[in-house]
C-alpha atoms as a PDB file:
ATOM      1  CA  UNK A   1      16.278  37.287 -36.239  1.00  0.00           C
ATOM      2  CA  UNK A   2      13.196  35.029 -35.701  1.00  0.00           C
ATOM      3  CA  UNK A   3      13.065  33.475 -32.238  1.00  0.00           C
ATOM      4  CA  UNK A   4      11.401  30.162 -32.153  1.00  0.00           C
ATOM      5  CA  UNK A   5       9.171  28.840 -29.542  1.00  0.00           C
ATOM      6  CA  UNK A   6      10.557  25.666 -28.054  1.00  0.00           C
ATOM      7  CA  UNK A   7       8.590  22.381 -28.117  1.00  0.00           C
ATOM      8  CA  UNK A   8       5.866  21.530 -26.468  1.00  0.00           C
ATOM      9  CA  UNK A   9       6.627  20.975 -22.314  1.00  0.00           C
ATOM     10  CA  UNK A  10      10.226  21.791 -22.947  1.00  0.00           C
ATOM     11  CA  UNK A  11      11.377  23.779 -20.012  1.00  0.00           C
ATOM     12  CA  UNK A  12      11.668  27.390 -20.364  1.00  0.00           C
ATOM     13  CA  UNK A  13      14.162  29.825 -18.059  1.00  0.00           C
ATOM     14  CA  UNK A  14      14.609  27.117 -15.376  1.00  0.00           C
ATOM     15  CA  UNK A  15      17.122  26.540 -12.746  1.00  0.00           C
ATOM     16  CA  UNK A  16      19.988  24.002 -13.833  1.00  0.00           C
ATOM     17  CA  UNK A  17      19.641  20.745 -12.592  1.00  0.00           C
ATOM     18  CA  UNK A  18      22.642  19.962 -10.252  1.00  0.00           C
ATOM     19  CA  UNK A  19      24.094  16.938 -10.918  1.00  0.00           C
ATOM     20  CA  UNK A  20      24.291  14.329  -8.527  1.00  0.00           C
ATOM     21  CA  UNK A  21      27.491  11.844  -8.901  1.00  0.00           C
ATOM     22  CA  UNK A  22      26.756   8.671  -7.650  1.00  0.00           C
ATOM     23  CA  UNK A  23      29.859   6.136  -7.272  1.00  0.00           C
ATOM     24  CA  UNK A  24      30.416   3.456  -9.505  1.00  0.00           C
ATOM     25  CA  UNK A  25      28.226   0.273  -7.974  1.00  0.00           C
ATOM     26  CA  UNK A  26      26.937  -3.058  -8.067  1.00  0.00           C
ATOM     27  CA  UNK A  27      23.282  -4.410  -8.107  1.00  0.00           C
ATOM     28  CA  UNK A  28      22.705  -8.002  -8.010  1.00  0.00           C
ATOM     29  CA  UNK A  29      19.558  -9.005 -10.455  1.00  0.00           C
ATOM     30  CA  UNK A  30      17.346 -10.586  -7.791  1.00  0.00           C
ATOM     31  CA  UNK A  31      13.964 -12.564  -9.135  1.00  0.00           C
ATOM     32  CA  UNK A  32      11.596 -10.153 -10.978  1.00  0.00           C
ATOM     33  CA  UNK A  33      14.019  -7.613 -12.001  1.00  0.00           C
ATOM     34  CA  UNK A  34      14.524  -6.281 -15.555  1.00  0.00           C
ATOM     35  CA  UNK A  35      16.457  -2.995 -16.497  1.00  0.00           C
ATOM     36  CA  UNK A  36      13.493  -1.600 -16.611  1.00  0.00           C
ATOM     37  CA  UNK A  37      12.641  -1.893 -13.137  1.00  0.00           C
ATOM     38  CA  UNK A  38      16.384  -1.422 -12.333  1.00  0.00           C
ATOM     39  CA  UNK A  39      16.759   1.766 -14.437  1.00  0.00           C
ATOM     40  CA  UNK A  40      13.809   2.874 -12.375  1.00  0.00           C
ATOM     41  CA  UNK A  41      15.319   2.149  -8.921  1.00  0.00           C
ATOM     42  CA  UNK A  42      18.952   3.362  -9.745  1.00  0.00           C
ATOM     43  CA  UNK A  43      18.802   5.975 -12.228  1.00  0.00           C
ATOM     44  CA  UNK A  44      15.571   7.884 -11.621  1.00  0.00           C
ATOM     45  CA  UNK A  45      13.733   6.542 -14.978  1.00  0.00           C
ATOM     46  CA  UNK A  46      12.988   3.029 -16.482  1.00  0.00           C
ATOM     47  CA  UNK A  47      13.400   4.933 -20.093  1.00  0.00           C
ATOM     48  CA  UNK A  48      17.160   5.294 -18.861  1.00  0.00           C
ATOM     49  CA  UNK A  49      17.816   0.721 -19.274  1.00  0.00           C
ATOM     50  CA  UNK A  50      19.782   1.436 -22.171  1.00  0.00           C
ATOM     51  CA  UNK A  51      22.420   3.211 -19.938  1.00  0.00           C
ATOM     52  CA  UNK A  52      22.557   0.204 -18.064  1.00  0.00           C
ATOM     53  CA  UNK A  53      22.733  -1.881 -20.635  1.00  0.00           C
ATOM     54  CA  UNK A  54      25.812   0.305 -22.210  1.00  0.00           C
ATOM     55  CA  UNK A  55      27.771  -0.386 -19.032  1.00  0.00           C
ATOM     56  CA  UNK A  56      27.701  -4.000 -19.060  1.00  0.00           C
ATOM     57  CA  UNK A  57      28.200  -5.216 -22.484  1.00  0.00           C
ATOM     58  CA  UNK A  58      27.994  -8.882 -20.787  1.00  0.00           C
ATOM     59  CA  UNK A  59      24.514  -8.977 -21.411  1.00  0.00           C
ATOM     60  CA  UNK A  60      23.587  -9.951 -24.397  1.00  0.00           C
ATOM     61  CA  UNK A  61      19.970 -10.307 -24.508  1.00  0.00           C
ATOM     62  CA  UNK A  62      18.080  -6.930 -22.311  1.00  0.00           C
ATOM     63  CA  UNK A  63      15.058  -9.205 -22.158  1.00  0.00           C
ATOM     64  CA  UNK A  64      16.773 -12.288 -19.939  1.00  0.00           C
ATOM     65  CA  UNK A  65      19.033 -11.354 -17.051  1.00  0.00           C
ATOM     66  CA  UNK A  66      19.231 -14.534 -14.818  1.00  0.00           C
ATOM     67  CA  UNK A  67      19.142 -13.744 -11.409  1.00  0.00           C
ATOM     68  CA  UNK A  68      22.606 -13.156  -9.215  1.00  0.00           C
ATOM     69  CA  UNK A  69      24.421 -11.247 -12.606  1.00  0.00           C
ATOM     70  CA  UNK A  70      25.918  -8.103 -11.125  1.00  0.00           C
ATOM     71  CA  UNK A  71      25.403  -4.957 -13.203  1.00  0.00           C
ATOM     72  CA  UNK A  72      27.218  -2.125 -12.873  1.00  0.00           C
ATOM     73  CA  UNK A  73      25.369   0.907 -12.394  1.00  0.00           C
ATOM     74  CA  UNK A  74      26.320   4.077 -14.858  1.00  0.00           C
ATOM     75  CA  UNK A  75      28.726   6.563 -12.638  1.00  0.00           C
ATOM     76  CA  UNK A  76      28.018   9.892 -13.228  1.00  0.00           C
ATOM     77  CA  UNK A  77      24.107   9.998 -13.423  1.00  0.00           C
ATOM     78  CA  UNK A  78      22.374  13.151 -13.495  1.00  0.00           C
ATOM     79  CA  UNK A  79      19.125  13.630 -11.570  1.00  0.00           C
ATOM     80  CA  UNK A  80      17.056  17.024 -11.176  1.00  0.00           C
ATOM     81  CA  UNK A  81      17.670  17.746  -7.797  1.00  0.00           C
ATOM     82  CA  UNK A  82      14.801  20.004  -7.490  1.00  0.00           C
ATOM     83  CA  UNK A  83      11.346  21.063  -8.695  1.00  0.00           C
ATOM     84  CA  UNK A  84      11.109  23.398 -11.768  1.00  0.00           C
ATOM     85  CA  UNK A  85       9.062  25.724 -13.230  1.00  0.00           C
ATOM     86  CA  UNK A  86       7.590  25.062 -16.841  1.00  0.00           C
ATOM     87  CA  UNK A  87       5.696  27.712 -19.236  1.00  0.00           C
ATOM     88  CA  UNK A  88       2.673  26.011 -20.987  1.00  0.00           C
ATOM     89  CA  UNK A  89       3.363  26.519 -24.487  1.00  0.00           C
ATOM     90  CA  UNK A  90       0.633  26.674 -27.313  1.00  0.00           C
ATOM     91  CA  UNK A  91      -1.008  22.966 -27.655  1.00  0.00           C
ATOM     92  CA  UNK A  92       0.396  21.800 -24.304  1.00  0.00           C
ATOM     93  CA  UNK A  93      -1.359  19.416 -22.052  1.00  0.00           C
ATOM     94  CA  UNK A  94      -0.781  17.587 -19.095  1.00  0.00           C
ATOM     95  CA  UNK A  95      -0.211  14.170 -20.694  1.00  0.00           C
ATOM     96  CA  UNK A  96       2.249  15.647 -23.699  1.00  0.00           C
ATOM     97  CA  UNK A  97       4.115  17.351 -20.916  1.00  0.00           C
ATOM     98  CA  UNK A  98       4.474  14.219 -18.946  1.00  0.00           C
ATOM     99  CA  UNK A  99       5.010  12.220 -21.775  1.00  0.00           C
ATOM    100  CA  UNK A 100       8.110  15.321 -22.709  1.00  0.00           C
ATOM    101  CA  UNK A 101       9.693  15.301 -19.046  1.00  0.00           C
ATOM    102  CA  UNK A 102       8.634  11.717 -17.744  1.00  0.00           C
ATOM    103  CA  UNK A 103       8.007  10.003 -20.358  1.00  0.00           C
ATOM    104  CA  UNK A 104       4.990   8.915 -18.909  1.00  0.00           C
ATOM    105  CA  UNK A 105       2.196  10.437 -20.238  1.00  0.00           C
ATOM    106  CA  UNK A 106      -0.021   8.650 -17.374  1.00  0.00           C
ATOM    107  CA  UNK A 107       1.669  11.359 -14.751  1.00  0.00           C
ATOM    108  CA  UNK A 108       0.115  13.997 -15.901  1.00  0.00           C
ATOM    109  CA  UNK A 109      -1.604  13.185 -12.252  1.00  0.00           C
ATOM    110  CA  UNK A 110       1.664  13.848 -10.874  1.00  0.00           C
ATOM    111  CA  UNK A 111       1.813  17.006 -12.555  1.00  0.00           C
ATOM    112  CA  UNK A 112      -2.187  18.688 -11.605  1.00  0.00           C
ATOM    113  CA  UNK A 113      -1.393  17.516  -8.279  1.00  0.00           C
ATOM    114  CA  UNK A 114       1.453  19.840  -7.510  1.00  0.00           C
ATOM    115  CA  UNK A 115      -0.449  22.310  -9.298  1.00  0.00           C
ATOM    116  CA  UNK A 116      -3.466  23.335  -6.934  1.00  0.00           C
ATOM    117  CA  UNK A 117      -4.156  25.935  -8.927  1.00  0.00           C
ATOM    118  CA  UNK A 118      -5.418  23.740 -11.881  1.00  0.00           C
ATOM    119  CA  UNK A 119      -9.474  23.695 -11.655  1.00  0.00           C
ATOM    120  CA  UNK A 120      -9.310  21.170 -14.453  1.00  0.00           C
ATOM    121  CA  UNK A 121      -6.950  19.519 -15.619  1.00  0.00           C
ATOM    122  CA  UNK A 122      -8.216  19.491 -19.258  1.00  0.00           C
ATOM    123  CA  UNK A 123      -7.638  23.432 -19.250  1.00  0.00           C
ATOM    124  CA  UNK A 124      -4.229  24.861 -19.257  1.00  0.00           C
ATOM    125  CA  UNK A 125      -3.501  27.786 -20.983  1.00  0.00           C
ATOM    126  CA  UNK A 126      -0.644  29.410 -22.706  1.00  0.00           C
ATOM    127  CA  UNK A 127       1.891  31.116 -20.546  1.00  0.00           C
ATOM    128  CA  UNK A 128       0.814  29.949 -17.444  1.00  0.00           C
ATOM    129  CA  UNK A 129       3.748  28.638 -14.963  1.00  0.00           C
ATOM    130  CA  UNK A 130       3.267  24.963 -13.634  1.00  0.00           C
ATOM    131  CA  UNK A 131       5.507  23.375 -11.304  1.00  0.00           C
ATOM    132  CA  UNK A 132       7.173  20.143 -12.163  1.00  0.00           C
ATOM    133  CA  UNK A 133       8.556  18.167  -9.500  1.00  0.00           C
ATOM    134  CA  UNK A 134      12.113  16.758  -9.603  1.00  0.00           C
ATOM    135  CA  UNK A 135      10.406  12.831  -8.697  1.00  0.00           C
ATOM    136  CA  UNK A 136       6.789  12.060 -10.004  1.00  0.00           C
ATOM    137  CA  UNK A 137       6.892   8.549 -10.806  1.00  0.00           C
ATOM    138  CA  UNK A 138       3.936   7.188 -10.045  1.00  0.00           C
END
């Protein structure tokens, strides 16, 4: 049987992320908001809007919410609870793994700097453990 290796910045033997239920709530769109931003402050990821827009079919355009619409916020949203560990895989770097469990390539940053024991963060090498934590967005 041939074992592959997984994808680039894919977690390897980690610990499970424990789910965290939230209740079903409300958020009023207040001036400046977009799901974006909302996704960000109520689900742990801006790449996550589409969620939000799934649970409220009454908007019909993602790009104009008028302010005082009340979404409903997914129930049941998973968030890591905790930091993981990470093996670098062949033709990993900081940004692709960022980009992989962010999907932010730009926190890389967020990455080296719970790593102290990266020198540079240009060189990673295979098989070497990095720590990702649960909340880098930066």
């Amino acid at each position: 049987m041939l074992e592959m290796a997984p994808p680039p910045g894919v977690p390897v033997a980690l610990a499970p992320a424990s789910p965290v239920v939230a209740p079903t709530h409300t958020v009023t769109v207040e001036a400046g908001d977009s799901l974006w931003s909302l996704a960000v402050q109520h689900l742990g990821r801006g790449a996550r809007w589409h969620e939000l827009l799934a649970a409220n079919p009454a908007v019909t355009d993602p790009n104009r919410i008028a302010v005082g619409t009340q979404l409903v916020v997914p129930e049941n949203t998973l968030r890591l609870t905790s930091d993981v560990k990470i093996a670098v895989q062949r033709g990993d770097t900081l940004s692709k793994i960022a980009q992989a469990q962010y999907r932010r390539a730009a926190n890389w940053r967020c990455i080296a700097a719970a790593n102290p024991q990266i020198q540079d963060a240009n060189r990673i090498f295979e098989g070497q453990e990095l720590l990702l934590p649960a909340n880098c967005q930066k």
